[in-house]
C-alpha atoms as a PDB file:
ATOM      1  CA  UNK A   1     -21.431 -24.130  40.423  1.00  0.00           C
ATOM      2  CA  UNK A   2     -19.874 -21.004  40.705  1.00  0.00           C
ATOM      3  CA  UNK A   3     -16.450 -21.075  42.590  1.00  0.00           C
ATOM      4  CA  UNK A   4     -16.373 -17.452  42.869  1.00  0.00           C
ATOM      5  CA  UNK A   5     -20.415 -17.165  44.517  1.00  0.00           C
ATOM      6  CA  UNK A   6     -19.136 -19.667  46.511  1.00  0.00           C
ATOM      7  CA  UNK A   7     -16.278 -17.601  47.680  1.00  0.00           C
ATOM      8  CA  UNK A   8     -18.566 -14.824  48.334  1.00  0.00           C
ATOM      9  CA  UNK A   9     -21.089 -16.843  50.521  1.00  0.00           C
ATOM     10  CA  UNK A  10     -18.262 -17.848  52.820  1.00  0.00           C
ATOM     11  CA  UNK A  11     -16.900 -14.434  53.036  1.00  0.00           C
ATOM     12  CA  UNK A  12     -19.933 -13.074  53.881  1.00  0.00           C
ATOM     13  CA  UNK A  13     -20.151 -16.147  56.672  1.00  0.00           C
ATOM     14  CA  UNK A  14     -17.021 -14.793  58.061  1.00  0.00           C
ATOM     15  CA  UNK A  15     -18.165 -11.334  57.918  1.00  0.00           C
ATOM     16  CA  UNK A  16     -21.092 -11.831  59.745  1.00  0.00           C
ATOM     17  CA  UNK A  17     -19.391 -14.060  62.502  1.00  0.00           C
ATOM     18  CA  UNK A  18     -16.720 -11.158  63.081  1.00  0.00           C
ATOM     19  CA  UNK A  19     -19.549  -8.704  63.618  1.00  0.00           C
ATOM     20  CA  UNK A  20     -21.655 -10.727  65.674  1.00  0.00           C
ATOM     21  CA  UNK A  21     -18.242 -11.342  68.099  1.00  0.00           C
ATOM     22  CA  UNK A  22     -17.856  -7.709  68.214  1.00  0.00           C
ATOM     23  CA  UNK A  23     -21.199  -7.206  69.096  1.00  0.00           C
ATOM     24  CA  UNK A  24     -20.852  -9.517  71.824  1.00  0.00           C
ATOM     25  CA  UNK A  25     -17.338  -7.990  73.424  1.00  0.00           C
ATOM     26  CA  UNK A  26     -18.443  -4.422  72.332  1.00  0.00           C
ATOM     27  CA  UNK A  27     -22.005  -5.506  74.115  1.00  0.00           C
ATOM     28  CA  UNK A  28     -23.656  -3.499  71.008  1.00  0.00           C
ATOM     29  CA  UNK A  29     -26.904  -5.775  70.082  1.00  0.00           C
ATOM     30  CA  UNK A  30     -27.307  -4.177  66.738  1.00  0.00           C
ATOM     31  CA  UNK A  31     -23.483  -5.343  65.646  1.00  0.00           C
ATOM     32  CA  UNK A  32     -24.229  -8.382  66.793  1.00  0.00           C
ATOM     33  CA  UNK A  33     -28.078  -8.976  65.056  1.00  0.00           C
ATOM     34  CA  UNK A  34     -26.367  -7.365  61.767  1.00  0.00           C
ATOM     35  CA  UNK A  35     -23.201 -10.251  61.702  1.00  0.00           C
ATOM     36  CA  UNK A  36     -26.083 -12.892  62.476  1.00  0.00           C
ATOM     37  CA  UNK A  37     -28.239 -11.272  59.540  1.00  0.00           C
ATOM     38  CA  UNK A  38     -24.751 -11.385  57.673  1.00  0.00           C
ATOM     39  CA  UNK A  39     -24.129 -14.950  58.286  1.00  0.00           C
ATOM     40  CA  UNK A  40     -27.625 -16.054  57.501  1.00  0.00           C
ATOM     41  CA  UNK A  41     -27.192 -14.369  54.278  1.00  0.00           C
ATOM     42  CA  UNK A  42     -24.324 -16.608  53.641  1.00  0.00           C
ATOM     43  CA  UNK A  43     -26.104 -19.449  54.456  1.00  0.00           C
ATOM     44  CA  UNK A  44     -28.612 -19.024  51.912  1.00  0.00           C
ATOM     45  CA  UNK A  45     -26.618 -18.309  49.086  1.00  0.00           C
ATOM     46  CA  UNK A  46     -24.548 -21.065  49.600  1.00  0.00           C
ATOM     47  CA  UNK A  47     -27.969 -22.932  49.608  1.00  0.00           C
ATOM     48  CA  UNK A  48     -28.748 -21.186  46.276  1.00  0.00           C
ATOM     49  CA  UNK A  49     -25.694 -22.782  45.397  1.00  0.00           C
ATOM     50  CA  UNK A  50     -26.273 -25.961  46.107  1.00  0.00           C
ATOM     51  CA  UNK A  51     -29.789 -26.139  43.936  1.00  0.00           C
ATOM     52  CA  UNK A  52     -28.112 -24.812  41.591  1.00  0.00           C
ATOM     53  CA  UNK A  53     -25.726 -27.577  41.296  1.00  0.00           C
ATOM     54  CA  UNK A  54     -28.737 -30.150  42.006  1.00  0.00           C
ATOM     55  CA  UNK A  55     -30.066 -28.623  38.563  1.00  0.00           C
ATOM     56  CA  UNK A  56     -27.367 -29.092  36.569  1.00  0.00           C
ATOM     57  CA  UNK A  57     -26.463 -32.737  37.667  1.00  0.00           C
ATOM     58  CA  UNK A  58     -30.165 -33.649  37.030  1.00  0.00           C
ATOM     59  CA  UNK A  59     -29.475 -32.024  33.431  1.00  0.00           C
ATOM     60  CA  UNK A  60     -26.859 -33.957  32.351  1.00  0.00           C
END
């Protein structure tokens, strides 16, 4: 596991919620598809992540 791909998968979670809220009070769909594209993206690498821990344990 990488602590510091971790870190980036939430930050780029956060990022994407931020846009998609000022998409919403800015009413500007295309902020708000690009921080749910952005949070998605977080979502999978933190997924990515997780297999890659999965791997290891079954490793060892």
């Amino acid at each position: 596991m990488s602590l510091e791909d971790r870190a980036k998968a939430v930050a780029k979670n956060v990022e994407g919620k931020i846009q998609e809220v000022v998409g919403n009070v800015t009413g500007d769909p295309e902020d708000k598809a690009k921080g749910q594209a952005k949070q998605a993206e977080g979502e999978v690498r933190h997924g990515v992540e997780n297999v890659k821990d999965d791997v290891k344990d079954a490793l060892k």
